[in-house]
Protein backbone atom coordinates (compact mmCIF):
# COMPACT_ATOMS: atom_id res chain seq x y z
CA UNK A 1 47.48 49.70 49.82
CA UNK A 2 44.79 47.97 51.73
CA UNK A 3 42.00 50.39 49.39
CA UNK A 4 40.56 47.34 47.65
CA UNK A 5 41.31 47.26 43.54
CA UNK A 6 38.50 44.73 42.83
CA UNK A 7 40.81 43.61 39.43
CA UNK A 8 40.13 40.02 38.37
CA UNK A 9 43.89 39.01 38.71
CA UNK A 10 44.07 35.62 40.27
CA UNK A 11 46.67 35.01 42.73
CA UNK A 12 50.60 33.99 41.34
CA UNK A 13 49.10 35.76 37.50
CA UNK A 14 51.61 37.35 35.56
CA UNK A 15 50.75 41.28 35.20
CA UNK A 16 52.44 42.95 32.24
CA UNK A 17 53.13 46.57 32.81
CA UNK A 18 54.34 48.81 30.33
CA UNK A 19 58.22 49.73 31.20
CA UNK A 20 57.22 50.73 34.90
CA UNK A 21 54.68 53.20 33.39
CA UNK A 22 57.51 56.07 33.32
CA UNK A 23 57.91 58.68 31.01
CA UNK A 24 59.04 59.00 27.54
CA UNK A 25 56.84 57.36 25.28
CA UNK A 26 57.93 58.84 22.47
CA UNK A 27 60.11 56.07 20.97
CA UNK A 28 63.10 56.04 18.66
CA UNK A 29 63.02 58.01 15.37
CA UNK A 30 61.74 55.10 13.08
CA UNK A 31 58.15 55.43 15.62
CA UNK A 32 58.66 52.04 17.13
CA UNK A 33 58.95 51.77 21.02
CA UNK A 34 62.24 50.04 22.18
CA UNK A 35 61.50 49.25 25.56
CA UNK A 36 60.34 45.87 26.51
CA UNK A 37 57.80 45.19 28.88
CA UNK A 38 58.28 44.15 32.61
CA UNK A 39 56.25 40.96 34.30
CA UNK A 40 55.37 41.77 37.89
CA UNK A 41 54.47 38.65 39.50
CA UNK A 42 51.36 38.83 41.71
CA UNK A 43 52.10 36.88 44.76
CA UNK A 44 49.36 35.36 46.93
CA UNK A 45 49.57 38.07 49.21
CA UNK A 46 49.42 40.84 46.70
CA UNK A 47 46.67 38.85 45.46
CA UNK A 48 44.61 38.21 48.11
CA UNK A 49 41.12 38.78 47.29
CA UNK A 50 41.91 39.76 43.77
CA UNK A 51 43.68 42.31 43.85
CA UNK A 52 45.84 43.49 41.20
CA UNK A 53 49.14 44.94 41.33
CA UNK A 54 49.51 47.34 39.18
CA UNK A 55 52.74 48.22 38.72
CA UNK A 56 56.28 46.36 39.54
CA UNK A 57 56.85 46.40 43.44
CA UNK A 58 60.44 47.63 43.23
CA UNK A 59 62.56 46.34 46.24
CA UNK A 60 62.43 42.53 48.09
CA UNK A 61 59.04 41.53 50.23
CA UNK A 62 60.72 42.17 53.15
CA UNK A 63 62.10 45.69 52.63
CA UNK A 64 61.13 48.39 55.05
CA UNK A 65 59.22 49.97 51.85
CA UNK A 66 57.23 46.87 51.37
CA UNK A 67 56.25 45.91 54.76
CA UNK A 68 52.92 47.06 56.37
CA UNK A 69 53.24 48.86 60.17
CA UNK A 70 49.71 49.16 60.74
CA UNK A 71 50.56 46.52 63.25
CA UNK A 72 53.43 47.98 64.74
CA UNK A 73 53.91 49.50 68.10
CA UNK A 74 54.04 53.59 68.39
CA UNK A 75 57.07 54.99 69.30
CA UNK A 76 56.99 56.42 73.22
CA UNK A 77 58.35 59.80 71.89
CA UNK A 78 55.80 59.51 68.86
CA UNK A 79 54.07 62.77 69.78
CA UNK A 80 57.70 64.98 70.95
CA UNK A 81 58.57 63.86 68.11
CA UNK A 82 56.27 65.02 65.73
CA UNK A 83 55.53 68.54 67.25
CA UNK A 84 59.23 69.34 66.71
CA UNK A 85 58.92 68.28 63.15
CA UNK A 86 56.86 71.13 62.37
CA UNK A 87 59.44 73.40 63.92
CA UNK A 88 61.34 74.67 60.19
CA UNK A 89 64.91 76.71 60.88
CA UNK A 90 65.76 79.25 59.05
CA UNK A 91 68.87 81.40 58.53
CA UNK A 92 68.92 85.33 58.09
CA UNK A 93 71.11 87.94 57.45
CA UNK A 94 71.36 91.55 58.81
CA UNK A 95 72.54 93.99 57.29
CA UNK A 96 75.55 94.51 59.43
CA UNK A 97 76.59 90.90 57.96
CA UNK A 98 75.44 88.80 61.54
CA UNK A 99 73.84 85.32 60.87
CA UNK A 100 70.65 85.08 62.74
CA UNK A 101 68.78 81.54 63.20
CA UNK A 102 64.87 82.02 63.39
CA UNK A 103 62.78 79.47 64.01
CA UNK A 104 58.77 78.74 63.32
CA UNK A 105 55.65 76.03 63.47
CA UNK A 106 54.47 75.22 59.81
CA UNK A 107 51.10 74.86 60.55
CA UNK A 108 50.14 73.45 56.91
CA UNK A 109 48.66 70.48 55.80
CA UNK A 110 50.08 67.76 53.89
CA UNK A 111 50.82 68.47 49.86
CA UNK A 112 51.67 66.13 47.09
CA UNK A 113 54.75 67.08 44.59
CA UNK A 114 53.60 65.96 41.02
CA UNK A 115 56.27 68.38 39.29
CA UNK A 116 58.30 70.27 41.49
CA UNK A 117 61.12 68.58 43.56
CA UNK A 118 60.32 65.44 43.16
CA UNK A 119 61.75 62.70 40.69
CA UNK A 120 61.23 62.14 36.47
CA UNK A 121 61.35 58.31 35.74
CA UNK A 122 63.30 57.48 32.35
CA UNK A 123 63.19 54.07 30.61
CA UNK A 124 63.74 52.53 27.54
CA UNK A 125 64.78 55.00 24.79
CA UNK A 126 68.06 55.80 22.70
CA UNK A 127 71.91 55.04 23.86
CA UNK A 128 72.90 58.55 26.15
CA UNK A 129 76.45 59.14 27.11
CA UNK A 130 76.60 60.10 30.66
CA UNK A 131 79.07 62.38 31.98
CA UNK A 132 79.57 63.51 35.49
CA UNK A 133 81.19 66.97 36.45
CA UNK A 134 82.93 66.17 39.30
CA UNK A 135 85.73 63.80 40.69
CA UNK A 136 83.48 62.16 43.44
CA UNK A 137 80.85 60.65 41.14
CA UNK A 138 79.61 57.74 43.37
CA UNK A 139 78.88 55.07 41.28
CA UNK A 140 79.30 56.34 37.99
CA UNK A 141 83.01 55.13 37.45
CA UNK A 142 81.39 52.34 35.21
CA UNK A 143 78.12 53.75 34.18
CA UNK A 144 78.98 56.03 31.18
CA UNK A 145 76.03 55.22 28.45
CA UNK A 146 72.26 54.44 29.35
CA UNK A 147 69.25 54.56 27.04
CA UNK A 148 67.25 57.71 28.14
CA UNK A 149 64.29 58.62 26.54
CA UNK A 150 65.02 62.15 24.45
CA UNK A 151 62.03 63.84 25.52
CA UNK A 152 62.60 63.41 29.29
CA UNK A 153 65.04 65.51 31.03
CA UNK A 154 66.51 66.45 34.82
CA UNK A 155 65.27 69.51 35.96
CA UNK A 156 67.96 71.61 37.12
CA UNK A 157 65.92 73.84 39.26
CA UNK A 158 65.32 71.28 41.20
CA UNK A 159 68.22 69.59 42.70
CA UNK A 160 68.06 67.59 38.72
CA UNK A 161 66.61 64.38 40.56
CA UNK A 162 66.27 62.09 37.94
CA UNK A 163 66.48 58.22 37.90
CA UNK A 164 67.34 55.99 34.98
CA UNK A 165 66.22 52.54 34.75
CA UNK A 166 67.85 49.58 32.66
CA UNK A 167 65.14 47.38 31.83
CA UNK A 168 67.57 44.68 30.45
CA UNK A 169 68.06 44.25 34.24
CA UNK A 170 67.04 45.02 37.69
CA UNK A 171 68.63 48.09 38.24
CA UNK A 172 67.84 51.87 38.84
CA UNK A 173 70.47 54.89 38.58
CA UNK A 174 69.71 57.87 40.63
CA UNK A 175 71.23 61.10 39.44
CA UNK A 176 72.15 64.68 41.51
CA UNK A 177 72.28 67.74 40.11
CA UNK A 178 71.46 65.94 36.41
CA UNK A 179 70.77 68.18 32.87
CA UNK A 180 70.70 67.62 29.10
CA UNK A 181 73.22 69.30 27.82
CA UNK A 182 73.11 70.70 24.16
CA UNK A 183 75.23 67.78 22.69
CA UNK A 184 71.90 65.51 23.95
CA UNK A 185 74.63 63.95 27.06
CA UNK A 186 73.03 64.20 30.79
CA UNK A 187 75.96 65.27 33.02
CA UNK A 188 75.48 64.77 36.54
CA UNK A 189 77.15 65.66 40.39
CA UNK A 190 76.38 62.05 41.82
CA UNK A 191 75.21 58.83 41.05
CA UNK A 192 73.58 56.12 43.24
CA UNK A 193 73.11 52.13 41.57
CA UNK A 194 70.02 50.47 42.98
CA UNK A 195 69.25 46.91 42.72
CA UNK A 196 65.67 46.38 42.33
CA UNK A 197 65.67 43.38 44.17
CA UNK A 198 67.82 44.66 46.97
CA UNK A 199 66.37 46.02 50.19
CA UNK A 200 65.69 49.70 48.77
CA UNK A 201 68.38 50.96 51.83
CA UNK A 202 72.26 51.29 52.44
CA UNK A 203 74.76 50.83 55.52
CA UNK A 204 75.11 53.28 57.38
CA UNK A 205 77.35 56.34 56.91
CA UNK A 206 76.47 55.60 52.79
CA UNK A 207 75.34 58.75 51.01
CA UNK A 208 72.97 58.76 47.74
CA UNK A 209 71.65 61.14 45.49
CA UNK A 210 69.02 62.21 48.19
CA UNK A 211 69.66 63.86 51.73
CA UNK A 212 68.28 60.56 53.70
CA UNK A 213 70.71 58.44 51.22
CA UNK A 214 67.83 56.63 50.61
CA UNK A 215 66.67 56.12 46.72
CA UNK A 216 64.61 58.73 45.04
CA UNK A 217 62.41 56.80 43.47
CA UNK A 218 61.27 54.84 46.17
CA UNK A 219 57.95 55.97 47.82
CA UNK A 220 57.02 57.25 44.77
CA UNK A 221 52.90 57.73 44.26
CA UNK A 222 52.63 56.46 40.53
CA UNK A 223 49.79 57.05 37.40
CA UNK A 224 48.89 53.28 37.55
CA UNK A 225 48.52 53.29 41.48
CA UNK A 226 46.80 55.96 41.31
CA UNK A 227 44.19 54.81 38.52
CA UNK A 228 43.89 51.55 40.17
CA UNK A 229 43.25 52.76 43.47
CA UNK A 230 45.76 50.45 45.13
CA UNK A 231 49.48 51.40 46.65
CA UNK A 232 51.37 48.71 48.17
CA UNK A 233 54.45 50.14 49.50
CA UNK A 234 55.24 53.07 52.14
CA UNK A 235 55.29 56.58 50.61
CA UNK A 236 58.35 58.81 50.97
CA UNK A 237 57.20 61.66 53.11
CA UNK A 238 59.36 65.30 53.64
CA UNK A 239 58.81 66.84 57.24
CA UNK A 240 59.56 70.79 58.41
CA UNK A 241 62.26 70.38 60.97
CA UNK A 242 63.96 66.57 60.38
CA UNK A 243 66.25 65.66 63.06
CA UNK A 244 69.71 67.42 62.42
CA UNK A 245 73.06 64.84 62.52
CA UNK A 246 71.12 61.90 63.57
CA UNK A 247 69.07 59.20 61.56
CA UNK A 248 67.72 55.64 61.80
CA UNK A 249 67.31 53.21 59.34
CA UNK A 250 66.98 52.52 56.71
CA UNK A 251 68.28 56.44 56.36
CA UNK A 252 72.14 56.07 55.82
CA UNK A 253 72.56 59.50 56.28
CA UNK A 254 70.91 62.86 56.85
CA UNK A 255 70.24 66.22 55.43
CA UNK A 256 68.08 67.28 58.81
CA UNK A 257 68.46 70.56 60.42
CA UNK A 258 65.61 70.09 63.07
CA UNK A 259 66.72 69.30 66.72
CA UNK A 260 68.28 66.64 67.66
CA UNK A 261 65.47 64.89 68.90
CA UNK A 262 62.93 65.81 66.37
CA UNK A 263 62.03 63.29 63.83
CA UNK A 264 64.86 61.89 62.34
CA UNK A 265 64.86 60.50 58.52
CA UNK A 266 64.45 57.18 57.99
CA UNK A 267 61.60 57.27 60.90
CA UNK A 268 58.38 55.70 59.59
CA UNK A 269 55.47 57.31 60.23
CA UNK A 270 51.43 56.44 59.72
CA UNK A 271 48.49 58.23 59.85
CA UNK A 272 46.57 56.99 63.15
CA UNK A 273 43.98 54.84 62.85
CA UNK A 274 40.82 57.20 64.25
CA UNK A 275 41.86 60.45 62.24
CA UNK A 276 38.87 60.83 59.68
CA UNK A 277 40.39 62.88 56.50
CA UNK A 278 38.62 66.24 56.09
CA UNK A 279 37.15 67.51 52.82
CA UNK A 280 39.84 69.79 51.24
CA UNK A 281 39.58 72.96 51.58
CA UNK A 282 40.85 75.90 49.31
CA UNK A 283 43.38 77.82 52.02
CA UNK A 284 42.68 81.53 50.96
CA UNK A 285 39.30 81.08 50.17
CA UNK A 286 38.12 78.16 53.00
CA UNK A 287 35.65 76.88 50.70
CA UNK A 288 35.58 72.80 50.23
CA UNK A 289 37.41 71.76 47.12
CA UNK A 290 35.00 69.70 44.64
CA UNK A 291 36.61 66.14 43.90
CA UNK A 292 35.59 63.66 40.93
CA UNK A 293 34.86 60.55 42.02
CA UNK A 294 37.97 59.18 39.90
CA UNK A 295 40.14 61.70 42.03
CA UNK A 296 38.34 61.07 45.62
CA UNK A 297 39.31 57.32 44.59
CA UNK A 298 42.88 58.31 44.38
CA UNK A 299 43.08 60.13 47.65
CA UNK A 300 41.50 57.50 49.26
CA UNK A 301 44.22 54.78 48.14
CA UNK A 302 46.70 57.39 49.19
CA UNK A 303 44.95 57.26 52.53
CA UNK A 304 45.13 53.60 52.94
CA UNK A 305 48.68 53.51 52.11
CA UNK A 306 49.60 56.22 54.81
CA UNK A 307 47.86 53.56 57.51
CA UNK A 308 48.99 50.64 56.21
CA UNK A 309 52.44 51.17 54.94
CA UNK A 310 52.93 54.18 56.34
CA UNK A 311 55.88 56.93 55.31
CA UNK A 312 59.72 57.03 55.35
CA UNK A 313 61.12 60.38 56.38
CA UNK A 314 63.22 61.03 53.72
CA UNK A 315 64.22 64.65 53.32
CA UNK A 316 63.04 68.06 54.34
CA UNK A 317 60.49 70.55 53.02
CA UNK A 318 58.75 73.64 53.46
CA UNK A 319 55.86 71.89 54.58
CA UNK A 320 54.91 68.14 54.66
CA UNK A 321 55.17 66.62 51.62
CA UNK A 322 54.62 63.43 49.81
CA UNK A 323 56.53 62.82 46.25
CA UNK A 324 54.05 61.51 43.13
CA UNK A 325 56.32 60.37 40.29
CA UNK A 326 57.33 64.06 37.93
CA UNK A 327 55.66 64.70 34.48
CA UNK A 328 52.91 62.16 34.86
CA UNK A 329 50.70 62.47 37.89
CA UNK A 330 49.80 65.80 37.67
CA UNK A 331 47.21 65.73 35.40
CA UNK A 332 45.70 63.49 37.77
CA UNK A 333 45.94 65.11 41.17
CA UNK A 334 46.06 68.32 42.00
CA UNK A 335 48.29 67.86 45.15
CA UNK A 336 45.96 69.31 47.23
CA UNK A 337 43.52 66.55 47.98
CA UNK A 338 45.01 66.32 51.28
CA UNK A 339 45.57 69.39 52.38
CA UNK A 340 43.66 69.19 55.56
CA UNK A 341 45.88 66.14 57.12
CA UNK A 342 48.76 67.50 59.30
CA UNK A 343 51.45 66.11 60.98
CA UNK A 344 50.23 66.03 64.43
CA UNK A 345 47.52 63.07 62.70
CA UNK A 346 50.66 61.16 62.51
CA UNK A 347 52.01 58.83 64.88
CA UNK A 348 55.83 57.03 65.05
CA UNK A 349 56.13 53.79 64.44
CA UNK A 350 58.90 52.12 66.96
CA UNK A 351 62.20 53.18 65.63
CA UNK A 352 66.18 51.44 65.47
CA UNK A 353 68.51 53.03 67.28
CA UNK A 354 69.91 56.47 66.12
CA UNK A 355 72.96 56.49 64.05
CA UNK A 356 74.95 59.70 64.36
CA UNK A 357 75.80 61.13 60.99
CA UNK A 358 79.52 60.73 60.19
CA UNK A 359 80.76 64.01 57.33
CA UNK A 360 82.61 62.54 54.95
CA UNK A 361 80.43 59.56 54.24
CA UNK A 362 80.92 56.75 51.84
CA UNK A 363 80.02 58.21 48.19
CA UNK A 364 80.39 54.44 46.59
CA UNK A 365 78.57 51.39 47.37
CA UNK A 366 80.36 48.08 48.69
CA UNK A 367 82.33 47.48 51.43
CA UNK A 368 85.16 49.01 49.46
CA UNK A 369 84.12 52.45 49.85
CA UNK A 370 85.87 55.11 49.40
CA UNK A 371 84.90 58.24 52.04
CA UNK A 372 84.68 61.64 50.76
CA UNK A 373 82.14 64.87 50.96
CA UNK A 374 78.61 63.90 51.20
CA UNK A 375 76.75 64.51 48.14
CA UNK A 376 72.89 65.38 50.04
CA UNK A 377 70.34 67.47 48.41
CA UNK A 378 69.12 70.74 49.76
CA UNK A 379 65.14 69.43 50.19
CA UNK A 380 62.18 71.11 48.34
């Protein structure tokens, strides 16, 4: 984010991207490519000092995931808060049938998804029918064909996170519990609509195809950011122990099952100003893990955009863990390059009020919502 891209883009210059830079470039059966390509604009403050953006800024300027809190105030219960974030619950069984609760510190560092649970982008691509296997399908009432790419697909294993956008306009689909079927449909559990130029965040009590109801795309750490060495938006960041019934915004909802006054989702965290990142180290063998310069370069603009723009809580995980966009960024990190960052380098930025978590949240969006079950993932 504020790791310096030294592009010769001039400020207000058109950048053409290629479809986002998502996955599927395999085209329709004749070998031509039928998506069309996306202008970003480059505004002066993208631009200052010429530096490129390069790839589209989803969301308005002033959207929580596009504003910088390097300058904002710490929370007073930053550090409370962030110790019981590490706390993960778990649930046992004995043998006798009792339910037991057990609780422990995750005392690992900080990994990067590139492949599992976290989200394949699909653009561009052939006509799909869409078909969702439920009667509470959020917003897919109206959405029953999109062109989807045929070689990318949900992963089921995975919750099938998968988010469709329609480049003839500025909208993203999230899906839940997505997967090809053999007839070459996607059939789905849930479906969240996203406007691009929206604020990237619902009302509260709204539900989406993630346990936050935030979007799944946002926060994502993508192959262009990554080569350029620049990120200009807050990451979406997974903690141990997320605060259970409560959030803040821009969460609409939670899947926490921390205590109550652990971190809540929708909390935006940043890595403090004085914490210098460690070498990474393998954690069997302790030994420092070599780097290219190419990939140090990447972990450094990964740095800059975890004090800059900081991180949404948006979910939980095993340990902490920040989402690079499926089926393309893993051949360029490892997801270890900052392994030896932990929570407790964190600080809160000052938070909203708390929202208590209503069951039974809306499932549509609009103020004509209908309420029903919520529709939250179970986390990586």
């Amino acid at each position: 984010m504020t790791a310096r891209h030294r592009g010769a883009a001039a400020a207000l210059a058109l950048v053409v991207v290629s479809a986002l830079a998502l996955a599927g470039c395999s085209g329709d059966a004749n070998g031509s490519d039928p998506r069309s390509d996306l202008e970003v604009l480059v505004n002066p403050t993208d631009a200052a000092g010429s530096v490129a953006v390069p790839e589209r800024r989803f969301f308005a300027a002033d959207s929580p995931w596009n504003t910088r809190i390097d300058g904002a105030p710490t929370d007073k219960r930053s550090s409370q808060m962030i110790s019981l974030a590490r706390e993960r619950v778990g649930v046992t069984q004995s043998a006798d049938g009792s339910i037991h609760t057990q609780r422990r510190i995750v005392n690992e560092g900080l990994y990067i998804n590139t492949e599992r649970w976290t989200t394949a982008l699909a653009a561009g691509g052939q006509p799909t029918k869409l078909v969702c296997r439920q009667l509470v399908c959020g917003d897919g009432a109206e959405t029953t064909t999109l062109n989807v790419p045929s070689d990318v697909d949900p992963d089921p294993r995975y919750d099938g996170w998968f988010t469709i956008f329609d480049i003839s306009k500025p909208i993203a689909y999230d899906l839940w519990r997505a997967r090809r079927e053999d007839d070459g449909t996607i059939s789905y559990q849930f479906m969240r609509k996203w406007d691009l130029d929206g604020s990237g965040f619902q009302k509260p009590q709204s539900v989406s195809a993630r346990g936050s109801g935030l979007p799944l795309f946002a926060g994502l750490i993508r192959p262009k950011e990554l080569q350029a060495g620049l990120i200009n938006h807050a990451l979406a960041i997974s903690v141990p122990g997320p605060a259970s019934s409560v959030f803040v915004q821009p969460a609409s909802a939670t899947d926490g099952n921390g205590r109550v006054s652990s971190l809540p989702e929708g909390a935006r965290i940043r890595l403090k100003a004085d914490v210098e990142v460690p070498t990474p180290t393998d954690p069997v063998t302790g030994k420092p893990i070599k780097m290219t310069p190419q990939q140090q370069r990447m972990a450094d603009a990964i740095v800059a955009a975890l004090r800059t723009y900081g991180a949404i809580v948006v979910d939980r995980a095993a340990v902490p863990t920040l989402y690079a966009q499926r089926d393309v960024t893993s051949d360029m990190i490892a997801g270890n390059e900052l392994i030896n960052l932990h929570l407790e380098d964190f600080e809160v930025a000052a938070m909203g009020p708390r929202h208590r978590f209503t069951p039974g949240a809306q499932t549509t969006t609009g103020e004509s919502a209908t309420p029903s079950a919520s529709a939250s993932s179970e986390g990586n």
